[in-house]
PDB file of N, CA and C in Angstrom:
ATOM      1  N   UNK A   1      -9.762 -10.236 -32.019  1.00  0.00           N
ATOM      2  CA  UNK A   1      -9.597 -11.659 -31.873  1.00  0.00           C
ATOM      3  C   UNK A   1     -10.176 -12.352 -33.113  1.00  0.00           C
ATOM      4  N   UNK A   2      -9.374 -13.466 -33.578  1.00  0.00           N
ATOM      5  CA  UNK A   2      -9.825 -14.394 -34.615  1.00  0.00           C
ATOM      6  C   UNK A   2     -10.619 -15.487 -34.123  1.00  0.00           C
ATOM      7  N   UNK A   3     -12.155 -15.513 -35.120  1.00  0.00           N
ATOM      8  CA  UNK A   3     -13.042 -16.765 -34.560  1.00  0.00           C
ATOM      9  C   UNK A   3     -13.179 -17.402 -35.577  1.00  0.00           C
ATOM     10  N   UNK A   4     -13.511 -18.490 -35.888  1.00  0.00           N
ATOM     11  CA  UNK A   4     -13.741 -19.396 -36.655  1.00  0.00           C
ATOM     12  C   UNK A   4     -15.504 -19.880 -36.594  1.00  0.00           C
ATOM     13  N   UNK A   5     -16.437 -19.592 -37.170  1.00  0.00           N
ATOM     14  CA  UNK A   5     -17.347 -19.271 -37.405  1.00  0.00           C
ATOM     15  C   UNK A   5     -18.506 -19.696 -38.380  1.00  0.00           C
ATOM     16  N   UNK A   6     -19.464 -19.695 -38.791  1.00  0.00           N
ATOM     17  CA  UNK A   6     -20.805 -20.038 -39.686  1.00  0.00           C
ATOM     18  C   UNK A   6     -20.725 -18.424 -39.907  1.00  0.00           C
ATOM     19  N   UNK A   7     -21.009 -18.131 -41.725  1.00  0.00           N
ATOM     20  CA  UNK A   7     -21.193 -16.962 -41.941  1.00  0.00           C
ATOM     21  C   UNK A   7     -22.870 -17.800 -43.301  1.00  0.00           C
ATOM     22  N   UNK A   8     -23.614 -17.067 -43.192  1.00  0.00           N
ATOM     23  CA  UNK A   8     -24.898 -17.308 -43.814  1.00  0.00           C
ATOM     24  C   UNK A   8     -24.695 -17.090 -44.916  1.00  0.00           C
ATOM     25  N   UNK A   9     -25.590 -17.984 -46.209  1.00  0.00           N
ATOM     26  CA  UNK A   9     -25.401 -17.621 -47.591  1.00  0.00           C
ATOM     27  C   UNK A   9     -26.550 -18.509 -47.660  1.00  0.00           C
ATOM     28  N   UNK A  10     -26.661 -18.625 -49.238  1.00  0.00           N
ATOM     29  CA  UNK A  10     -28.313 -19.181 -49.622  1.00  0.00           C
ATOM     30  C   UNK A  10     -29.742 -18.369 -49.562  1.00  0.00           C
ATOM     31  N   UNK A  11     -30.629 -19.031 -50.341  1.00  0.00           N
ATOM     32  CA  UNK A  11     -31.644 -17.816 -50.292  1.00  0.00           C
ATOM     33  C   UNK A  11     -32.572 -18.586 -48.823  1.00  0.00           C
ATOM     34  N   UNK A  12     -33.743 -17.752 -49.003  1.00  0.00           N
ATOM     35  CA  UNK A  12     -34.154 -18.061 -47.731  1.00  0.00           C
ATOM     36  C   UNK A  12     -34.810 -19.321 -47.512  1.00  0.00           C
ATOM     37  N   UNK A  13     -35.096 -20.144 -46.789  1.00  0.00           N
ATOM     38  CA  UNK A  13     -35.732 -21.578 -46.415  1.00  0.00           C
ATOM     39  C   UNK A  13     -35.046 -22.621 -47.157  1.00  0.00           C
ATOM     40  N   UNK A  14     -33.888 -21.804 -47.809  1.00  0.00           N
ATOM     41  CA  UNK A  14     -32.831 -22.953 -48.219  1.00  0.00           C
ATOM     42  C   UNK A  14     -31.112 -22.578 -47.311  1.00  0.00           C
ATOM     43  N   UNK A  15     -30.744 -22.644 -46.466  1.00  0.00           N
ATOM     44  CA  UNK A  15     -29.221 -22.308 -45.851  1.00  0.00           C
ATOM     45  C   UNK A  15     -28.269 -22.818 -46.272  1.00  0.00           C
ATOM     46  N   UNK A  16     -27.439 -22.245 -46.635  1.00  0.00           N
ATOM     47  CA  UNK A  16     -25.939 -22.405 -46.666  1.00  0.00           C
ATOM     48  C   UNK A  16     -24.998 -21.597 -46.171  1.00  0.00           C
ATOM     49  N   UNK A  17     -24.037 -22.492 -45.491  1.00  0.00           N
ATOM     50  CA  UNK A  17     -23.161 -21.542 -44.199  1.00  0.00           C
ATOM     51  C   UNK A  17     -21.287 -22.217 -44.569  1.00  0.00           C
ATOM     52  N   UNK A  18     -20.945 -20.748 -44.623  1.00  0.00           N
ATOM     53  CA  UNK A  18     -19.537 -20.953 -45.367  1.00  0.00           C
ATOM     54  C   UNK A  18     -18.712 -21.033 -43.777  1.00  0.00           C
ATOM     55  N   UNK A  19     -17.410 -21.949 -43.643  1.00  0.00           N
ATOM     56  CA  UNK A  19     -16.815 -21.948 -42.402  1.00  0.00           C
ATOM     57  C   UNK A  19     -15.886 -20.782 -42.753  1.00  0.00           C
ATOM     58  N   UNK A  20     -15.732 -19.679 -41.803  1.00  0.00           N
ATOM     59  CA  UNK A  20     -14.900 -18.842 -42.173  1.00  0.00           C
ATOM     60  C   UNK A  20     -14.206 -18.184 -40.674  1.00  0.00           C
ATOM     61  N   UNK A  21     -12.428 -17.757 -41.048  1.00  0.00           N
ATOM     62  CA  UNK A  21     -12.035 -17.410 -39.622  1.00  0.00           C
ATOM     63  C   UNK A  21     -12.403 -15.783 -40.171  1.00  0.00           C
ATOM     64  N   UNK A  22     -12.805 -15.263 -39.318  1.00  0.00           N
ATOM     65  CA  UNK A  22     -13.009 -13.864 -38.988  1.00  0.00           C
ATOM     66  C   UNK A  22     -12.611 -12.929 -38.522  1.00  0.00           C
ATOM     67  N   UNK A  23     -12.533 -11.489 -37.635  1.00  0.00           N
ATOM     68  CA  UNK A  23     -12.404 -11.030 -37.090  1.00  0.00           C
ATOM     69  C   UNK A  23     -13.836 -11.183 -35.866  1.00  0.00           C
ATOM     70  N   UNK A  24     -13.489 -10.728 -34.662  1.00  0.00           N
ATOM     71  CA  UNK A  24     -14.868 -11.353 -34.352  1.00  0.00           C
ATOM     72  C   UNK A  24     -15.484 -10.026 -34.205  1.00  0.00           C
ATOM     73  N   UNK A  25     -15.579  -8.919 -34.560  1.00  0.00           N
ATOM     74  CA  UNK A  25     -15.768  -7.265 -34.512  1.00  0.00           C
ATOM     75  C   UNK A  25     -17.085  -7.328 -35.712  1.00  0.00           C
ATOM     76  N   UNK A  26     -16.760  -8.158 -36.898  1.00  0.00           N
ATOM     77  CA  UNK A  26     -17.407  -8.532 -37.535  1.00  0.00           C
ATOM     78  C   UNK A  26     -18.980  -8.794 -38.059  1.00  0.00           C
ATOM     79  N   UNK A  27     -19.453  -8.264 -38.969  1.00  0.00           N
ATOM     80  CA  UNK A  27     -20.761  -9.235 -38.743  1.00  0.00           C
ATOM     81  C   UNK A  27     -20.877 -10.813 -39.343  1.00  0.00           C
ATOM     82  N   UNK A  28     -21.939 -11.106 -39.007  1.00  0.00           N
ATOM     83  CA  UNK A  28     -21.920 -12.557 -38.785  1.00  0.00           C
ATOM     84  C   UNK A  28     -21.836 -13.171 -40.898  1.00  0.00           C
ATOM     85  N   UNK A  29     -22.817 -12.206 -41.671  1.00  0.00           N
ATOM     86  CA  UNK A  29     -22.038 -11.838 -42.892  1.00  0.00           C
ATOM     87  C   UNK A  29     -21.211 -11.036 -43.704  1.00  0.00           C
ATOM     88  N   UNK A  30     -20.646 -10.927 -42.771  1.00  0.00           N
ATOM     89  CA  UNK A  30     -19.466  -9.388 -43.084  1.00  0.00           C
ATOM     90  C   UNK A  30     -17.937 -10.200 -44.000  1.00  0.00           C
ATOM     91  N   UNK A  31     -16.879  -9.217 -43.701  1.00  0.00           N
ATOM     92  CA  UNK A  31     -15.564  -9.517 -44.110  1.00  0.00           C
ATOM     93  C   UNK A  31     -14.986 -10.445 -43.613  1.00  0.00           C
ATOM     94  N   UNK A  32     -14.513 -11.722 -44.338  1.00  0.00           N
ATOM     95  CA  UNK A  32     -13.912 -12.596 -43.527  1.00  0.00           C
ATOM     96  C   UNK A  32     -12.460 -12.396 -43.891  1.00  0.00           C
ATOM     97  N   UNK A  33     -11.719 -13.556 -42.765  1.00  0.00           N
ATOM     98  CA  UNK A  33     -10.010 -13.345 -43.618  1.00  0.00           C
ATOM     99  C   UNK A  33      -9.967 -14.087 -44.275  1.00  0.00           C
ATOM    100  N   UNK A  34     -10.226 -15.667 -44.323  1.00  0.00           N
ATOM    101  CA  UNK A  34      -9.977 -16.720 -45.043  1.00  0.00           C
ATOM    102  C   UNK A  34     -11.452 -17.859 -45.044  1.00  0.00           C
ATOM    103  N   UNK A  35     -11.530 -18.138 -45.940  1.00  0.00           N
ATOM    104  CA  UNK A  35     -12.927 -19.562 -46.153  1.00  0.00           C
ATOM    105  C   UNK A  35     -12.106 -20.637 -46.035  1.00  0.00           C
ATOM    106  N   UNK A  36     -12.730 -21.548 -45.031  1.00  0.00           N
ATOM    107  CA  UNK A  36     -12.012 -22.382 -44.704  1.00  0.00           C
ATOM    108  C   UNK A  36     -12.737 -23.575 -45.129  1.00  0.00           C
ATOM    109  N   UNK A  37     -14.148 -23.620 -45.359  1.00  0.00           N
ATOM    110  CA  UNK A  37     -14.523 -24.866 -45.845  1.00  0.00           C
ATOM    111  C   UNK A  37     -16.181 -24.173 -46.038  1.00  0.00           C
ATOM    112  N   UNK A  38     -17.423 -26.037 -45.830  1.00  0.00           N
ATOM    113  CA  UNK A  38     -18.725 -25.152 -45.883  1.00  0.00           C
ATOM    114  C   UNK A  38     -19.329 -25.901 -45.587  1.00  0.00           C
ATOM    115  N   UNK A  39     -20.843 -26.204 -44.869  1.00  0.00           N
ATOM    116  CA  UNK A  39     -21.753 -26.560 -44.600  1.00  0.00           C
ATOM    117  C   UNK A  39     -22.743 -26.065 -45.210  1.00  0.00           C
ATOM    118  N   UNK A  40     -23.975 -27.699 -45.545  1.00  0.00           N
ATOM    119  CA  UNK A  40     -24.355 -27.650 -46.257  1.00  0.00           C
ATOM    120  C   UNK A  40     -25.799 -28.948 -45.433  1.00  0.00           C
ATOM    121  N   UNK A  41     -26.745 -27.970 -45.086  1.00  0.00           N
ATOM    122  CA  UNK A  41     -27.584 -28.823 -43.798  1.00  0.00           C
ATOM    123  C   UNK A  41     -28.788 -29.154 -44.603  1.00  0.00           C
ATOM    124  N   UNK A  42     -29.036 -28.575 -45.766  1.00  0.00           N
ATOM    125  CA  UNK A  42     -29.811 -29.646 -46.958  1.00  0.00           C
ATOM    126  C   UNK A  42     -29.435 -30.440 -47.921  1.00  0.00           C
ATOM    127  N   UNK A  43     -28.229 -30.813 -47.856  1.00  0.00           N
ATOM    128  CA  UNK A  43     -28.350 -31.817 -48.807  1.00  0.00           C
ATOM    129  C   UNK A  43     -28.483 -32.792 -49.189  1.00  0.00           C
ATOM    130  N   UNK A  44     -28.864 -32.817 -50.598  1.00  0.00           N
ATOM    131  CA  UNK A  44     -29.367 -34.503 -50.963  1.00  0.00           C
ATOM    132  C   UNK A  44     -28.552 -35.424 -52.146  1.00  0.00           C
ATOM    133  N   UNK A  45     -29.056 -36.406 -52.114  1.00  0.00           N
ATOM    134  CA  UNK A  45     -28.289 -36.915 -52.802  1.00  0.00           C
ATOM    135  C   UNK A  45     -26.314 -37.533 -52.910  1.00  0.00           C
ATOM    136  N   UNK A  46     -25.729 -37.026 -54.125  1.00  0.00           N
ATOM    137  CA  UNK A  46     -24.340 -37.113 -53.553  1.00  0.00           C
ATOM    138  C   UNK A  46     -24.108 -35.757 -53.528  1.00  0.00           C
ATOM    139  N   UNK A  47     -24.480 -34.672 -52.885  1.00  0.00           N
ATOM    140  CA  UNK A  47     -23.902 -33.714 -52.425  1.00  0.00           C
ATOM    141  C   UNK A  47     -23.424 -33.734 -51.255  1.00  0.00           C
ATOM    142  N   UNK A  48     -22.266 -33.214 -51.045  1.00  0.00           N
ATOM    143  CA  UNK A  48     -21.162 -33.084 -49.731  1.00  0.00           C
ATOM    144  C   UNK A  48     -22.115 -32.131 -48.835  1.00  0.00           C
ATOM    145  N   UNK A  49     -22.408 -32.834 -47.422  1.00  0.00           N
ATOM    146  CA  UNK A  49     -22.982 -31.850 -46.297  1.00  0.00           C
ATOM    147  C   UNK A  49     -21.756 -30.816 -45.719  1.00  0.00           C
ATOM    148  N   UNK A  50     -20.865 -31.495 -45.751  1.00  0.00           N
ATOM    149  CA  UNK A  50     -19.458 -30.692 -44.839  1.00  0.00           C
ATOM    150  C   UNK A  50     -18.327 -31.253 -45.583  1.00  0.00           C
ATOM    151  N   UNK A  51     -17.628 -30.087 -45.927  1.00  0.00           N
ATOM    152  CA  UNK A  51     -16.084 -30.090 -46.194  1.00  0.00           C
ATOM    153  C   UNK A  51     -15.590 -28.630 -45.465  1.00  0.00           C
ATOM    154  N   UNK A  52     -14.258 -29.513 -44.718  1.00  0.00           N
ATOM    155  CA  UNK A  52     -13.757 -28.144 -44.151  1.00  0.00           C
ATOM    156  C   UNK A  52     -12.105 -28.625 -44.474  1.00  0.00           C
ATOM    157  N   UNK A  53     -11.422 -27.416 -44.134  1.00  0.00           N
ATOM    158  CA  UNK A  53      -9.763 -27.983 -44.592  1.00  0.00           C
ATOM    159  C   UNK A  53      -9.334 -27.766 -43.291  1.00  0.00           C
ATOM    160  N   UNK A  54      -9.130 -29.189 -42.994  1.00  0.00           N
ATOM    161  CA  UNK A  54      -8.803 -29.684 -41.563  1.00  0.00           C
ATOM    162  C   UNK A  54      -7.559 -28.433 -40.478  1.00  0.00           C
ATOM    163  N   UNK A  55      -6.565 -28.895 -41.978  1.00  0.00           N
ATOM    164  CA  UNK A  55      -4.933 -28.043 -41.642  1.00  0.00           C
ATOM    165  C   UNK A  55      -4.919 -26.435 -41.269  1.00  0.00           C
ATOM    166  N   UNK A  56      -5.976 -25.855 -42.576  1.00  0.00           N
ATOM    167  CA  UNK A  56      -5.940 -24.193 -42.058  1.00  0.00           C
ATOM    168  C   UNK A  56      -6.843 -24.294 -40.761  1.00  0.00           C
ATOM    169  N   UNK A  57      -7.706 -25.217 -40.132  1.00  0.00           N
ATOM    170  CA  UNK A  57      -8.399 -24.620 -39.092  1.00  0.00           C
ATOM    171  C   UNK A  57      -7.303 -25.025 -37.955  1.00  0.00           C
ATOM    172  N   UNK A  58      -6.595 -25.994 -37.720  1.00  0.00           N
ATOM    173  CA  UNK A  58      -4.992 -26.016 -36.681  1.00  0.00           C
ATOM    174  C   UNK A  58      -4.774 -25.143 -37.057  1.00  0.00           C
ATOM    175  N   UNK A  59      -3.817 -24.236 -38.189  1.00  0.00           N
ATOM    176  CA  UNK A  59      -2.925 -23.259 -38.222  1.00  0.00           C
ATOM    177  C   UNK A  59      -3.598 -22.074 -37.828  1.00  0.00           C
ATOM    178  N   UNK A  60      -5.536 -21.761 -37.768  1.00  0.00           N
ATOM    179  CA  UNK A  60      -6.031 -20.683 -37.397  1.00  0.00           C
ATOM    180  C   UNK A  60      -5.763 -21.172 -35.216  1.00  0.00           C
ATOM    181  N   UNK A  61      -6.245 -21.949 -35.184  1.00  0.00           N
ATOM    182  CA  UNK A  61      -6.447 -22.218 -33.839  1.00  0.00           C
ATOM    183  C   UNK A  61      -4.933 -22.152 -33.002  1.00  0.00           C
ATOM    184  N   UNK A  62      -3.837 -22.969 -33.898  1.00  0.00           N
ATOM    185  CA  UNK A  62      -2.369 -22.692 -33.291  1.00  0.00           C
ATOM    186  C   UNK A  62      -2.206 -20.591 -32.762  1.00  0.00           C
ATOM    187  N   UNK A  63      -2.830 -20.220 -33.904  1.00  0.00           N
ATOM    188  CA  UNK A  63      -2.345 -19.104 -33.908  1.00  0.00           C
ATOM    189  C   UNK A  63      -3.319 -18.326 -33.087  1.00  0.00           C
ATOM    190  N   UNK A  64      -4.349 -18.798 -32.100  1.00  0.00           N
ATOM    191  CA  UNK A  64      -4.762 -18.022 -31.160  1.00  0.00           C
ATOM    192  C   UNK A  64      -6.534 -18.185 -31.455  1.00  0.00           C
ATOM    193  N   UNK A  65      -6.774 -18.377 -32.597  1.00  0.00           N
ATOM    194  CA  UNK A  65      -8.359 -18.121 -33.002  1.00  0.00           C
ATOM    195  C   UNK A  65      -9.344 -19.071 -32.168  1.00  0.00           C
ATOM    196  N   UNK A  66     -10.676 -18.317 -32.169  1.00  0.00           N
ATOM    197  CA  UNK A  66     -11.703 -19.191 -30.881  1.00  0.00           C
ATOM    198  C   UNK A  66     -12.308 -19.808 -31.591  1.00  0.00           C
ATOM    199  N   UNK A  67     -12.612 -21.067 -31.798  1.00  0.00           N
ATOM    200  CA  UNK A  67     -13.979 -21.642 -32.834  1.00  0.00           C
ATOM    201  C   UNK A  67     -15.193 -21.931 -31.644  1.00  0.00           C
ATOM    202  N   UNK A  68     -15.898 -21.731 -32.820  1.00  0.00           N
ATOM    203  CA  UNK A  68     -17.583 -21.064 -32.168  1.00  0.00           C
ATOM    204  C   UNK A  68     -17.729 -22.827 -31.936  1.00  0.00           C
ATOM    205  N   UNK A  69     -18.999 -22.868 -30.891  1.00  0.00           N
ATOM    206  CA  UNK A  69     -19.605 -23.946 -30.372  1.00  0.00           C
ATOM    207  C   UNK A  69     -19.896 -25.218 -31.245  1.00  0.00           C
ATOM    208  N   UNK A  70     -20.898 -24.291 -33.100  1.00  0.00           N
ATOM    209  CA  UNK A  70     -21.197 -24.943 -34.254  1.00  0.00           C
ATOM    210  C   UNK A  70     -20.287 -25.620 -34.120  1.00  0.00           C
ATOM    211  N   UNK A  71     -19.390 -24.772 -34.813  1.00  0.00           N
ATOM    212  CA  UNK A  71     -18.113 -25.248 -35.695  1.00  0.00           C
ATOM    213  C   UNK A  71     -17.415 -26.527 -34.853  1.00  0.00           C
ATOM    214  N   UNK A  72     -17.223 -26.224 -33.527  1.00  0.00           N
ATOM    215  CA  UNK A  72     -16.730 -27.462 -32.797  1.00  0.00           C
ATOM    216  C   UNK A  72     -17.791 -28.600 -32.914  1.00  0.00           C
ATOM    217  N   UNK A  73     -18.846 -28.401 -33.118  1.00  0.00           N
ATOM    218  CA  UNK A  73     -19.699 -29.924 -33.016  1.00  0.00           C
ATOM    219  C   UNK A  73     -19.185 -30.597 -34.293  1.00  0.00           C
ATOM    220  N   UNK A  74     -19.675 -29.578 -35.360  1.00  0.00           N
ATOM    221  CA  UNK A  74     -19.386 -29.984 -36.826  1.00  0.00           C
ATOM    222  C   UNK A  74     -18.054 -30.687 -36.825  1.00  0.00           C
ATOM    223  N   UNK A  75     -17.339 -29.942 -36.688  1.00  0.00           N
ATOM    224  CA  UNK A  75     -15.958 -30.627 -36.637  1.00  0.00           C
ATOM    225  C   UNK A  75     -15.513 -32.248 -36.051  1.00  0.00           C
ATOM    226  N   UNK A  76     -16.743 -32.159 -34.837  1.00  0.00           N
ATOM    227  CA  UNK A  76     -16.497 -33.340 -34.037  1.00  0.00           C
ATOM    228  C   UNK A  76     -17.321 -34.505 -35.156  1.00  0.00           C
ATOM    229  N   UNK A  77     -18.522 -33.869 -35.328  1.00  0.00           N
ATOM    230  CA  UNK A  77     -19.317 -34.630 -36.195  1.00  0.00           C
ATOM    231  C   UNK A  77     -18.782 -35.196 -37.234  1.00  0.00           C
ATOM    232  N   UNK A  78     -17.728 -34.905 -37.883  1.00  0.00           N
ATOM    233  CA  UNK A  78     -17.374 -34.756 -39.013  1.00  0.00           C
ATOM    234  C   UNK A  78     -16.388 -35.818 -38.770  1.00  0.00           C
ATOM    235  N   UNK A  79     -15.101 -35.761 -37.872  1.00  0.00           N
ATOM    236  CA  UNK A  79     -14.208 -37.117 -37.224  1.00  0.00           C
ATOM    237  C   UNK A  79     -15.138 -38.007 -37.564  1.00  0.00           C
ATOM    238  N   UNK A  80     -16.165 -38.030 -36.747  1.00  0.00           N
ATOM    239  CA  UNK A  80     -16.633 -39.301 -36.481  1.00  0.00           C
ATOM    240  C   UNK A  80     -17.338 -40.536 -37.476  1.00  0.00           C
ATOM    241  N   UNK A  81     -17.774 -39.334 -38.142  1.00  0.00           N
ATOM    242  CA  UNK A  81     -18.699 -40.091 -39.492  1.00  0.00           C
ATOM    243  C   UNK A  81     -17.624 -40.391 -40.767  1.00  0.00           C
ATOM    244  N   UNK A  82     -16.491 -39.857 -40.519  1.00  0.00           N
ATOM    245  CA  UNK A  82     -15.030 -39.976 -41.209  1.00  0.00           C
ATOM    246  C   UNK A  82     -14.696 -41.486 -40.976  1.00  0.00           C
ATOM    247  N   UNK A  83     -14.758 -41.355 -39.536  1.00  0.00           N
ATOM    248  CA  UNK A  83     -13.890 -42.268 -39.106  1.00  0.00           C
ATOM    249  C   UNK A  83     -15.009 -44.022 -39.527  1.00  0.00           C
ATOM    250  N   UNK A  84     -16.238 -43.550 -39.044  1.00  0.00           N
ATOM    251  CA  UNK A  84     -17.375 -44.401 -39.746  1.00  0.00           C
ATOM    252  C   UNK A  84     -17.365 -45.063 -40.945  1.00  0.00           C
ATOM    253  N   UNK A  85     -16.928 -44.102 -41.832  1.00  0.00           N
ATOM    254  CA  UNK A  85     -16.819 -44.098 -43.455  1.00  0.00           C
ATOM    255  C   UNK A  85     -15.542 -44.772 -43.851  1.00  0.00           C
ATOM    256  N   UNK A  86     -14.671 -44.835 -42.922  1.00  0.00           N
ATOM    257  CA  UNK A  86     -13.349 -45.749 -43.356  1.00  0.00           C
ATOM    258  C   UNK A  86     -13.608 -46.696 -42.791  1.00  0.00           C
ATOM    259  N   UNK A  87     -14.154 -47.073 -42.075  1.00  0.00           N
ATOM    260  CA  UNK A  87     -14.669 -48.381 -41.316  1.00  0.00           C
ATOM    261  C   UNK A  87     -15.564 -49.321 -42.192  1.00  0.00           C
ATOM    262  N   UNK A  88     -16.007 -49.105 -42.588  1.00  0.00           N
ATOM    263  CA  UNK A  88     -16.882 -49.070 -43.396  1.00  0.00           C
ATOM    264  C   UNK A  88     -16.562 -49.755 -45.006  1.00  0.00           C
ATOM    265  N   UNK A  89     -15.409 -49.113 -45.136  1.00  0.00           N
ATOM    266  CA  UNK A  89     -14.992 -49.048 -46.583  1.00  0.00           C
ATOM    267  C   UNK A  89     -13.935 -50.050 -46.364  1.00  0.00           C
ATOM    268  N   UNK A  90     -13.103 -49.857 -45.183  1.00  0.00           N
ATOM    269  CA  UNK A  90     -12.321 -51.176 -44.348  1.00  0.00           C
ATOM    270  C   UNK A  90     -12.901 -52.824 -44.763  1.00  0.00           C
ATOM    271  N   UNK A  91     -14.259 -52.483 -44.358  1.00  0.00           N
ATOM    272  CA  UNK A  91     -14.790 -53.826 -44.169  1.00  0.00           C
ATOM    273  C   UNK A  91     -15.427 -54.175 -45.380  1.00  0.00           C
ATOM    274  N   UNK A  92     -15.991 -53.339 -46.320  1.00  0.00           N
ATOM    275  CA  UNK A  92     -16.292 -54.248 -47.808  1.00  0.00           C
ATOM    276  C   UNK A  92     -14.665 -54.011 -49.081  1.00  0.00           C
ATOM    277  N   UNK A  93     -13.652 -53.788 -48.339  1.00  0.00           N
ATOM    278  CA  UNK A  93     -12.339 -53.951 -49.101  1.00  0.00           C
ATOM    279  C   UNK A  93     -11.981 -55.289 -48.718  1.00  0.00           C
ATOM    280  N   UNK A  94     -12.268 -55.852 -47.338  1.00  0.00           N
ATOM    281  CA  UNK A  94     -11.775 -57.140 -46.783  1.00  0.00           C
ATOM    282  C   UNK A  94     -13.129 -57.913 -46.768  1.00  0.00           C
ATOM    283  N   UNK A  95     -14.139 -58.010 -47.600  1.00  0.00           N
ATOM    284  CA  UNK A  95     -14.943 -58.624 -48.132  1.00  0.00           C
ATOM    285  C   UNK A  95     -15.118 -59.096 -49.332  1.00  0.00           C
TER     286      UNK A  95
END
Protein backbone atom coordinates (compact mmCIF):
# COMPACT_ATOMS: atom_id res chain seq x y z
CA UNK A 1 0.00 0.00 0.00
CA UNK A 2 0.98 3.65 -0.87
CA UNK A 3 1.20 6.25 2.16
CA UNK A 4 1.92 9.60 1.99
CA UNK A 5 4.09 10.40 4.87
CA UNK A 6 6.97 12.63 6.97
CA UNK A 7 10.31 10.95 6.13
CA UNK A 8 13.18 12.67 8.62
CA UNK A 9 16.20 14.67 7.39
CA UNK A 10 18.30 17.41 9.17
CA UNK A 11 20.85 17.03 11.76
CA UNK A 12 19.80 16.54 15.16
CA UNK A 13 17.82 19.34 17.36
CA UNK A 14 17.37 20.87 14.04
CA UNK A 15 14.29 18.69 11.85
CA UNK A 16 13.50 18.60 8.56
CA UNK A 17 10.80 16.31 7.14
CA UNK A 18 10.45 15.71 3.35
CA UNK A 19 6.53 14.86 2.31
CA UNK A 20 6.98 11.70 0.52
CA UNK A 21 4.43 8.86 -0.97
CA UNK A 22 5.98 5.60 -0.02
CA UNK A 23 5.55 2.17 0.13
CA UNK A 24 4.30 1.66 3.57
CA UNK A 25 6.69 -1.75 4.07
CA UNK A 26 9.16 0.96 4.25
CA UNK A 27 11.19 2.65 6.74
CA UNK A 28 10.18 5.79 7.95
CA UNK A 29 13.77 6.96 6.17
CA UNK A 30 13.97 4.46 3.65
CA UNK A 31 13.06 4.39 -0.28
CA UNK A 32 10.49 6.59 -1.32
CA UNK A 33 8.57 6.67 -4.80
CA UNK A 34 8.12 10.27 -5.28
CA UNK A 35 8.92 13.75 -2.98
CA UNK A 36 6.10 15.47 -2.99
CA UNK A 37 6.91 18.57 -1.11
CA UNK A 38 8.58 19.52 2.63
CA UNK A 39 8.21 20.70 5.99
CA UNK A 40 10.10 22.81 7.63
CA UNK A 41 9.00 23.30 11.68
CA UNK A 42 12.03 25.76 12.30
CA UNK A 43 11.86 28.25 10.29
CA UNK A 44 12.73 31.74 10.38
CA UNK A 45 12.61 34.50 8.73
CA UNK A 46 11.44 34.36 4.89
CA UNK A 47 11.93 30.79 4.81
CA UNK A 48 8.96 28.62 3.53
CA UNK A 49 7.62 26.32 6.63
CA UNK A 50 5.53 24.09 4.07
CA UNK A 51 5.44 23.60 0.42
CA UNK A 52 3.76 20.62 -0.85
CA UNK A 53 2.49 20.02 -4.62
CA UNK A 54 -1.06 20.05 -4.02
CA UNK A 55 -1.88 18.01 -7.61
CA UNK A 56 0.64 14.94 -7.11
CA UNK A 57 -0.83 14.43 -3.57
CA UNK A 58 -4.80 14.06 -5.44
CA UNK A 59 -3.20 11.96 -8.14
CA UNK A 60 -1.34 9.82 -5.14
CA UNK A 61 -4.65 9.70 -3.09
CA UNK A 62 -7.02 9.22 -6.45
CA UNK A 63 -4.90 6.31 -6.96
CA UNK A 64 -5.53 4.54 -3.63
CA UNK A 65 -2.62 6.02 -1.24
CA UNK A 66 -3.35 6.58 2.75
CA UNK A 67 -2.00 9.97 4.05
CA UNK A 68 -0.73 9.75 7.53
CA UNK A 69 -2.61 11.85 10.30
CA UNK A 70 0.64 14.68 10.04
CA UNK A 71 0.32 15.08 6.66
CA UNK A 72 -3.54 15.56 6.85
CA UNK A 73 -3.25 18.31 9.54
CA UNK A 74 -0.44 19.97 7.56
CA UNK A 75 -2.33 19.90 4.62
CA UNK A 76 -5.38 21.26 6.42
CA UNK A 77 -3.10 23.80 8.04
CA UNK A 78 -1.78 24.82 5.05
CA UNK A 79 -5.60 25.63 3.17
CA UNK A 80 -6.16 27.63 5.79
CA UNK A 81 -3.30 29.97 6.33
CA UNK A 82 -3.45 30.02 2.28
CA UNK A 83 -6.63 30.96 2.33
CA UNK A 84 -5.64 33.69 5.28
CA UNK A 85 -2.84 34.94 3.10
CA UNK A 86 -5.14 35.80 0.14
CA UNK A 87 -7.39 37.46 2.39
CA UNK A 88 -5.15 39.33 3.47
CA UNK A 89 -3.45 40.39 0.35
CA UNK A 90 -7.30 40.87 -0.91
CA UNK A 91 -7.62 43.54 1.53
CA UNK A 92 -4.34 45.74 1.26
CA UNK A 93 -4.86 45.40 -2.87
CA UNK A 94 -8.37 47.13 -2.15
CA UNK A 95 -6.67 49.54 0.16
Amino acid sequence: MVKIRLARAGAKKRPFYHVVATDSRKARDGRFIERLGYYNPKATGDEKQLVIDRSRVTYWTGKGAQVSDRVTFLLSHAKSSTDTSAKAEGAAAAA
